[in-house]
PDB file of N, CA and C in Angstrom:
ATOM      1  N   UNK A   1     -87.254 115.485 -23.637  1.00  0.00           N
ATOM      2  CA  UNK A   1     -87.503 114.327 -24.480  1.00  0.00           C
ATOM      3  C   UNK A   1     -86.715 114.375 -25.788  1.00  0.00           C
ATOM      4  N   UNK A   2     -86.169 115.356 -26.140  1.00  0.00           N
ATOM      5  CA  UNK A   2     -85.850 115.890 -27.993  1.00  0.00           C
ATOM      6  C   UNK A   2     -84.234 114.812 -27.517  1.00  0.00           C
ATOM      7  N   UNK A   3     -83.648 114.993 -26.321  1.00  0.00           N
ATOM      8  CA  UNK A   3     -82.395 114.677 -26.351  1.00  0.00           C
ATOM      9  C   UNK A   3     -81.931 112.464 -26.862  1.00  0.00           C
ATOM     10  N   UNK A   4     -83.490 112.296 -26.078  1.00  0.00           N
ATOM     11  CA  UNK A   4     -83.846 110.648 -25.917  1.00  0.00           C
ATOM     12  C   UNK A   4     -84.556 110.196 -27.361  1.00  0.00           C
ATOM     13  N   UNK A   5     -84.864 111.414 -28.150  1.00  0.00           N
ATOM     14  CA  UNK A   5     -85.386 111.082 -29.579  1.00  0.00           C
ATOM     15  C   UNK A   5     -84.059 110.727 -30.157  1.00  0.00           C
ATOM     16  N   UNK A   6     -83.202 111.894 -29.989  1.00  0.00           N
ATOM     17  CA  UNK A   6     -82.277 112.405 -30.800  1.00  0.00           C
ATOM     18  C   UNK A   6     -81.376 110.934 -31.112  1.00  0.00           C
ATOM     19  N   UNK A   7     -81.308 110.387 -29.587  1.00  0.00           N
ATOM     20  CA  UNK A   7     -80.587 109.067 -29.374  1.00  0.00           C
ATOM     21  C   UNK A   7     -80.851 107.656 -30.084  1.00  0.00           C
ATOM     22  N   UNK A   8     -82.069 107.798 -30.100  1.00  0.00           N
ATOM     23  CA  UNK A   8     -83.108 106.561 -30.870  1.00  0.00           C
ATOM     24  C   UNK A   8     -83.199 106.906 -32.542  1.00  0.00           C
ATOM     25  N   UNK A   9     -82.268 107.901 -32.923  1.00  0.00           N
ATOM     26  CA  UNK A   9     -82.355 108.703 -34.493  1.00  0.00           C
ATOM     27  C   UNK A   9     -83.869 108.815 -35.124  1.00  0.00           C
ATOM     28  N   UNK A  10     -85.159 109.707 -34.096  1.00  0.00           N
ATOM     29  CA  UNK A  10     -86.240 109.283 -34.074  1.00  0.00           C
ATOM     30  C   UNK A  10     -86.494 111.104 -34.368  1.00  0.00           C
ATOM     31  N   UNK A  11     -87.856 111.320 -34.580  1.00  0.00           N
ATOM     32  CA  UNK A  11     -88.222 112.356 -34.114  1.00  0.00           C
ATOM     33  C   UNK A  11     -89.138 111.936 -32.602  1.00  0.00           C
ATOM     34  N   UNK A  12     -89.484 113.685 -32.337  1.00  0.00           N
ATOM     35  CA  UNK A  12     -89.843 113.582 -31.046  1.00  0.00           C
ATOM     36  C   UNK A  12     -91.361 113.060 -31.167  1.00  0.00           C
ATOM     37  N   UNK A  13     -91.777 113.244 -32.343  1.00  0.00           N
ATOM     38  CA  UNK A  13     -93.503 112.360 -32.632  1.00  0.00           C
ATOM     39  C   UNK A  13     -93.134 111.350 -32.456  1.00  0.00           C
ATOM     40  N   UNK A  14     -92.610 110.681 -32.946  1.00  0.00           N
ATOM     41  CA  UNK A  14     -92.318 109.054 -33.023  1.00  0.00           C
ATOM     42  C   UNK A  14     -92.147 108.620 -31.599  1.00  0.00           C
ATOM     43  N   UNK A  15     -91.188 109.502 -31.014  1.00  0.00           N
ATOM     44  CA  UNK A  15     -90.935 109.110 -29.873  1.00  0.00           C
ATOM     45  C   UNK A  15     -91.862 108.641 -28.631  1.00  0.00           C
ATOM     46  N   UNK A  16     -92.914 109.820 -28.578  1.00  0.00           N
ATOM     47  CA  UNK A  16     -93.762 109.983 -28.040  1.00  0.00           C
ATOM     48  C   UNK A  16     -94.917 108.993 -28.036  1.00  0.00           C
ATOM     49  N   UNK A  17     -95.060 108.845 -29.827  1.00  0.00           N
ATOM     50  CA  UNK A  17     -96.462 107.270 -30.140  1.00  0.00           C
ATOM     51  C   UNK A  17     -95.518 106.455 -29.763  1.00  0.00           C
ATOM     52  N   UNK A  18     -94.081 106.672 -29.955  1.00  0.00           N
ATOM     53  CA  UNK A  18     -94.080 104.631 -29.556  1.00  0.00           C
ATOM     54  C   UNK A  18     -94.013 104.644 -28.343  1.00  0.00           C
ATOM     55  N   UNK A  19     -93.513 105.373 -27.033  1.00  0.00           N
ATOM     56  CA  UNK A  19     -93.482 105.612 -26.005  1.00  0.00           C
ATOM     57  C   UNK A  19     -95.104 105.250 -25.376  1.00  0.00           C
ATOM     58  N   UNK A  20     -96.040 105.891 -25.689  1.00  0.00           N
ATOM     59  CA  UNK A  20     -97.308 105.463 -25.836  1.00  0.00           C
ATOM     60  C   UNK A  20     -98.035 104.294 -26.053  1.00  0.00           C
ATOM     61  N   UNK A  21     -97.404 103.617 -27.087  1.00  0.00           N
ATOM     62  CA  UNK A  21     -97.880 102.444 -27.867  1.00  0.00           C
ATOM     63  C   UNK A  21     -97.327 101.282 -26.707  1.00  0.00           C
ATOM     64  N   UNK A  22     -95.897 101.390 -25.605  1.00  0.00           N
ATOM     65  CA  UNK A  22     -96.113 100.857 -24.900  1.00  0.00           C
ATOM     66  C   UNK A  22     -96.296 100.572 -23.676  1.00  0.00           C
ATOM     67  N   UNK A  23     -97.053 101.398 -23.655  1.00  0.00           N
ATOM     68  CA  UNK A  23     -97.727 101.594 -21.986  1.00  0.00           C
ATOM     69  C   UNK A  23     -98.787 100.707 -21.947  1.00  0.00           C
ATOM     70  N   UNK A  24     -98.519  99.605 -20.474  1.00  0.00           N
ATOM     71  CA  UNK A  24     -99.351  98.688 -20.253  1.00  0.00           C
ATOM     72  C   UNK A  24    -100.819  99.584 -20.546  1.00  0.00           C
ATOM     73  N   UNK A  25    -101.653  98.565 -21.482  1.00  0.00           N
ATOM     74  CA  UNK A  25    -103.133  98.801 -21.235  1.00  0.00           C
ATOM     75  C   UNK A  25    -103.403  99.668 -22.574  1.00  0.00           C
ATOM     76  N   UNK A  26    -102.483 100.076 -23.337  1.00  0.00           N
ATOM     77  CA  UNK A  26    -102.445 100.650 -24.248  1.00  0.00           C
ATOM     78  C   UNK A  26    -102.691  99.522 -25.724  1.00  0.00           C
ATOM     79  N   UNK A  27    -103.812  99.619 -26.128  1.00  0.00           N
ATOM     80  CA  UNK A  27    -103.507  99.353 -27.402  1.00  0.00           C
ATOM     81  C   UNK A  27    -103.641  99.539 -29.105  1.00  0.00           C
ATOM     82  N   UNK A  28    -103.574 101.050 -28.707  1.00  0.00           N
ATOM     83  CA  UNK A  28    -103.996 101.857 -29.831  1.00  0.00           C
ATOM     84  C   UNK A  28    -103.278 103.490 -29.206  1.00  0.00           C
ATOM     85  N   UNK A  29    -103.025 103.958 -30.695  1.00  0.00           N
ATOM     86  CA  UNK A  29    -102.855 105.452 -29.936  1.00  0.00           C
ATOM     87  C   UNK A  29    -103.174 106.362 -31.828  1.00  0.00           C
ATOM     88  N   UNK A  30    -104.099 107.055 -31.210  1.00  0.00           N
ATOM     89  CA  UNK A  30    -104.753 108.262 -32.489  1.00  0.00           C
ATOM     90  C   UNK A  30    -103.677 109.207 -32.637  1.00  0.00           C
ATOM     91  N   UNK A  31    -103.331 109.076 -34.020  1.00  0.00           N
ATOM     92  CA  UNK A  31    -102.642 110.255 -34.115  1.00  0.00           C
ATOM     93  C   UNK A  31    -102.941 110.755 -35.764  1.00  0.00           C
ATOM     94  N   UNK A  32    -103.318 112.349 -35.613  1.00  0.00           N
ATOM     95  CA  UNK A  32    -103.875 112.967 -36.941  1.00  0.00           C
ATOM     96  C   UNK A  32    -102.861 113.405 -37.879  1.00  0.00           C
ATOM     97  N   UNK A  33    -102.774 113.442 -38.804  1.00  0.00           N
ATOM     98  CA  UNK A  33    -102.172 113.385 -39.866  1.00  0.00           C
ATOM     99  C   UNK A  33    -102.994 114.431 -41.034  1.00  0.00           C
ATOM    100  N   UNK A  34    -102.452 115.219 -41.649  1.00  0.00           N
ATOM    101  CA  UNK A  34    -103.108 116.746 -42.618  1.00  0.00           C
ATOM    102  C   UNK A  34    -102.427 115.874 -43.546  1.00  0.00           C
ATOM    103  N   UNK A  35    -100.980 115.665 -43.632  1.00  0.00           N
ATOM    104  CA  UNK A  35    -100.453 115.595 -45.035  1.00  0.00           C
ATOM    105  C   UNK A  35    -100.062 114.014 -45.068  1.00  0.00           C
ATOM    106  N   UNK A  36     -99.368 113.417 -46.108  1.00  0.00           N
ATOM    107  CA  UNK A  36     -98.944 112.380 -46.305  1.00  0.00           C
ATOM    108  C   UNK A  36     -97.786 111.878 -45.486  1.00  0.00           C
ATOM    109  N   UNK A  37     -96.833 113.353 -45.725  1.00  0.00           N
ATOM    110  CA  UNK A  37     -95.554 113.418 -44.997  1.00  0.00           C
ATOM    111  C   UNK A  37     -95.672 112.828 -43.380  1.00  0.00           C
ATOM    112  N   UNK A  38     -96.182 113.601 -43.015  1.00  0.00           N
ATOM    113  CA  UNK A  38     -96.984 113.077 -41.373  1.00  0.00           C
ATOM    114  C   UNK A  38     -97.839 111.941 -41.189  1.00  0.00           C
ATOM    115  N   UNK A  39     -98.251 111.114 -41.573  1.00  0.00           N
ATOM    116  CA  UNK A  39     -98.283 110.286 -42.014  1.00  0.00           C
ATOM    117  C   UNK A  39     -97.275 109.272 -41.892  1.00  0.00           C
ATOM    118  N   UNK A  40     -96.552 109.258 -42.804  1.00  0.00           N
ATOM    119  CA  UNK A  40     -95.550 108.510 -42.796  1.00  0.00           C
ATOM    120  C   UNK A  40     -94.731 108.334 -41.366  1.00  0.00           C
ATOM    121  N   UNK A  41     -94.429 109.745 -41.323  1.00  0.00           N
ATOM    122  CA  UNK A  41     -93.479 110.231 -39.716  1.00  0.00           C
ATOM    123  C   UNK A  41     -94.212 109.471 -38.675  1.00  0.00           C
ATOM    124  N   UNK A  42     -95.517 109.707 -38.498  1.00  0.00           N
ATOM    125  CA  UNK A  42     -96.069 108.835 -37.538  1.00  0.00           C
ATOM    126  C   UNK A  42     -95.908 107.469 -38.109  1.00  0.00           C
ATOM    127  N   UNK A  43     -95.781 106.406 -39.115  1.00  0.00           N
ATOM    128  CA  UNK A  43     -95.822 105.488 -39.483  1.00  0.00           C
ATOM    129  C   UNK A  43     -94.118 105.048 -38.325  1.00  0.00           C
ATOM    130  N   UNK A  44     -93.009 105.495 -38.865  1.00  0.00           N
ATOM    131  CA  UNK A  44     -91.815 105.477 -38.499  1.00  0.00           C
ATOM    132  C   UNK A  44     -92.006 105.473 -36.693  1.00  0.00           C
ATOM    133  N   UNK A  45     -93.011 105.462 -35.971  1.00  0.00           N
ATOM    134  CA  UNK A  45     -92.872 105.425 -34.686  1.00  0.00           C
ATOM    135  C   UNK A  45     -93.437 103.850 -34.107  1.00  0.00           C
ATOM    136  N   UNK A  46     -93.394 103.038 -34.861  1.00  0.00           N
ATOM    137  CA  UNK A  46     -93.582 101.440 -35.245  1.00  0.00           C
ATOM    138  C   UNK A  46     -92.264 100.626 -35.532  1.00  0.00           C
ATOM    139  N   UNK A  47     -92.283  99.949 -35.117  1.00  0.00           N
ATOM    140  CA  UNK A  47     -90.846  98.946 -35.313  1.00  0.00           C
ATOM    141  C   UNK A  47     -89.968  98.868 -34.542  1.00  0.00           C
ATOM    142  N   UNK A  48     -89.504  99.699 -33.951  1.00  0.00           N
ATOM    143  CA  UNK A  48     -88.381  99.966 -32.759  1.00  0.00           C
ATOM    144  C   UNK A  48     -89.105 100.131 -31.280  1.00  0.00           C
ATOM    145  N   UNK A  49     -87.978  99.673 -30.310  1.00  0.00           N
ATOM    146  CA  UNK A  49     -88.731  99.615 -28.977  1.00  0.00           C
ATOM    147  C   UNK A  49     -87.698 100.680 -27.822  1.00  0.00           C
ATOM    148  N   UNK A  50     -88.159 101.783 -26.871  1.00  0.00           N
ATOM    149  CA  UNK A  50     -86.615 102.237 -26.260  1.00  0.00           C
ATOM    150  C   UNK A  50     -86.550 100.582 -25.467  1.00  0.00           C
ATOM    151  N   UNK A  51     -85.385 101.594 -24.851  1.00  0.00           N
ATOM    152  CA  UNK A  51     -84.793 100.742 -23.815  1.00  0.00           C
ATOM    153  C   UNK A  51     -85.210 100.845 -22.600  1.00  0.00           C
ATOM    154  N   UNK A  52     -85.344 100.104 -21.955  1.00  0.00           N
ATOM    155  CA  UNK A  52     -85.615 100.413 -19.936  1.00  0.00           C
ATOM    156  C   UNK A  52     -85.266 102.058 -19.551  1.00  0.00           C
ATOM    157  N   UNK A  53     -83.989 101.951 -19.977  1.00  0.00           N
ATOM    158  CA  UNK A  53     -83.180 103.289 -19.382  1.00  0.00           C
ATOM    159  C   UNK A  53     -84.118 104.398 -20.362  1.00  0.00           C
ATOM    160  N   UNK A  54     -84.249 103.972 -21.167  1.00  0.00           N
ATOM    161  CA  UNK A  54     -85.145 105.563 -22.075  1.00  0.00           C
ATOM    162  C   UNK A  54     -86.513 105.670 -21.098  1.00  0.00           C
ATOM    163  N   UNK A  55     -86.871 104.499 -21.137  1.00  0.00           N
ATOM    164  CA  UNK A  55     -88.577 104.501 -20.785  1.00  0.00           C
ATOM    165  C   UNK A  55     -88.254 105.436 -19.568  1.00  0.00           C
ATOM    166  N   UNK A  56     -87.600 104.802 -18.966  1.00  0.00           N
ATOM    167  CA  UNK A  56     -87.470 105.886 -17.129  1.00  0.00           C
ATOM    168  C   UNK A  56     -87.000 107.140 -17.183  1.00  0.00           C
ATOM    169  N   UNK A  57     -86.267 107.393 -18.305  1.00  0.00           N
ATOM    170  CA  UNK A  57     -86.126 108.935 -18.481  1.00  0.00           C
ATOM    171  C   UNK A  57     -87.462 109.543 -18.934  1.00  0.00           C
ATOM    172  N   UNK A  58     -88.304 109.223 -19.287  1.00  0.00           N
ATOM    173  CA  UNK A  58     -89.707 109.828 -20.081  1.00  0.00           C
ATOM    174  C   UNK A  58     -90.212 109.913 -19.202  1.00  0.00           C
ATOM    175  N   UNK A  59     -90.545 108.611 -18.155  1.00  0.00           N
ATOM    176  CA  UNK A  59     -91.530 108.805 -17.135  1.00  0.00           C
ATOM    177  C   UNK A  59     -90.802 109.589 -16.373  1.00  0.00           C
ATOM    178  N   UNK A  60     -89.616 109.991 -15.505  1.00  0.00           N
ATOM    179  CA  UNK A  60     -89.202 110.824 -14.908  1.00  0.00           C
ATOM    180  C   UNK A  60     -89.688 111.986 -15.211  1.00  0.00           C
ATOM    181  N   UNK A  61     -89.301 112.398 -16.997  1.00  0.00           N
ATOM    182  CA  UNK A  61     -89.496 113.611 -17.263  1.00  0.00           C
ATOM    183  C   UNK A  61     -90.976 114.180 -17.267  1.00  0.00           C
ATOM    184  N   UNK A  62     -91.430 113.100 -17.514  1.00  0.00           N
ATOM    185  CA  UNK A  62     -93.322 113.517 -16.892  1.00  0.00           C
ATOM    186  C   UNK A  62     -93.651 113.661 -16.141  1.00  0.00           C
ATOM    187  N   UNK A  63     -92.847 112.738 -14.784  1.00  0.00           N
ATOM    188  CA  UNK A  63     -93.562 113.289 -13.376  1.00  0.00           C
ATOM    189  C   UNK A  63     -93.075 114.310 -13.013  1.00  0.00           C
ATOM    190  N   UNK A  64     -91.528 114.736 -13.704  1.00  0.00           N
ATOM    191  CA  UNK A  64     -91.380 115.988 -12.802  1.00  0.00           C
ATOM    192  C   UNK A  64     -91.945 117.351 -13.249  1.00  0.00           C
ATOM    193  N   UNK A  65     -92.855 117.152 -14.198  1.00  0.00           N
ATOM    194  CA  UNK A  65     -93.905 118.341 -15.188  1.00  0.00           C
ATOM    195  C   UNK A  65     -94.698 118.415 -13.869  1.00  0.00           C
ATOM    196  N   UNK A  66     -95.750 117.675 -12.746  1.00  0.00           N
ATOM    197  CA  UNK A  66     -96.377 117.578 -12.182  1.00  0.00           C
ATOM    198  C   UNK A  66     -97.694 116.864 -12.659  1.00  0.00           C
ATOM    199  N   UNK A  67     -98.727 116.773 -11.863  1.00  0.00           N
ATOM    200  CA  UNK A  67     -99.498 115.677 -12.499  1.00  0.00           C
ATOM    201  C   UNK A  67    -100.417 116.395 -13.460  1.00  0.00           C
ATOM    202  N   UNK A  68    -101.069 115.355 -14.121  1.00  0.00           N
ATOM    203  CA  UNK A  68    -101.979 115.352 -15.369  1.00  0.00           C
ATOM    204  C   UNK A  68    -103.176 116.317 -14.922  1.00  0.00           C
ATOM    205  N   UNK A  69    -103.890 117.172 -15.645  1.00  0.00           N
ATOM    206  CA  UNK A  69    -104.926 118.035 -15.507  1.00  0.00           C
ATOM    207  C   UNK A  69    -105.696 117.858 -16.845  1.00  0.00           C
ATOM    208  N   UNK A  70    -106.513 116.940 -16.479  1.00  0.00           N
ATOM    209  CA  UNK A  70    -107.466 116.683 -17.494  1.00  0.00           C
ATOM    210  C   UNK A  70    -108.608 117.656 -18.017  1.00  0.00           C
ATOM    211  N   UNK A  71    -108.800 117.990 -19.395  1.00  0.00           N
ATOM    212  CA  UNK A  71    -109.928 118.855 -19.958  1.00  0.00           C
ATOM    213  C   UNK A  71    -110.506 118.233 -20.472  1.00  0.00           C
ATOM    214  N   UNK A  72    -111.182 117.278 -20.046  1.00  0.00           N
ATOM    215  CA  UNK A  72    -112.702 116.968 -20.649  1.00  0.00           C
ATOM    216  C   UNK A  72    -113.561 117.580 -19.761  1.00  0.00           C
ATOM    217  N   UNK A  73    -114.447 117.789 -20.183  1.00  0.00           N
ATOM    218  CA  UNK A  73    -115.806 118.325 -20.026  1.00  0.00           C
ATOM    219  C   UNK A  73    -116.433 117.693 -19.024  1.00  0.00           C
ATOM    220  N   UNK A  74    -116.700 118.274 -17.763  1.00  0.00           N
ATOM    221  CA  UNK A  74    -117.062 117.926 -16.451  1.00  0.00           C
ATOM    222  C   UNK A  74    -118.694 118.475 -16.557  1.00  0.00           C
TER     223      UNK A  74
END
């Protein structure tokens, strides 16, 4: 993912909430913040959209992690 940030002159947080922010069904995404700085950084993952070709590199790069293993509390 750092390479598809790098491209979007993003960090890889940003990348990730806005990547997030548009996934059908999505319309909110929590993200914690200690300092101001971070904060902001997450602010900067607002305004810009990837492209088709980014989005499918992310989801690629997720499915080929294997699937999701959820820890909530069963």
């Amino acid at each position: 993912l750092r390479p598809i940030a790098a491209e979007c002159g993003k960090t890889l947080s940003q990348l990730v909430i806005n990547w997030t922010m548009h996934r059908p069904g999505i319309t909110a995404a929590l993200c914690g913040a200690k300092r101001a700085s971070q904060a902001r950084e997450n602010a900067g993952a607002m305004g810009w959209k990837l492209t088709p070709e980014q989005t499918a590199r992310i989801d690629a790069a997720i499915a080929a992690r294997g699937p999701v293993v959820s820890r909530a509390a069963v």
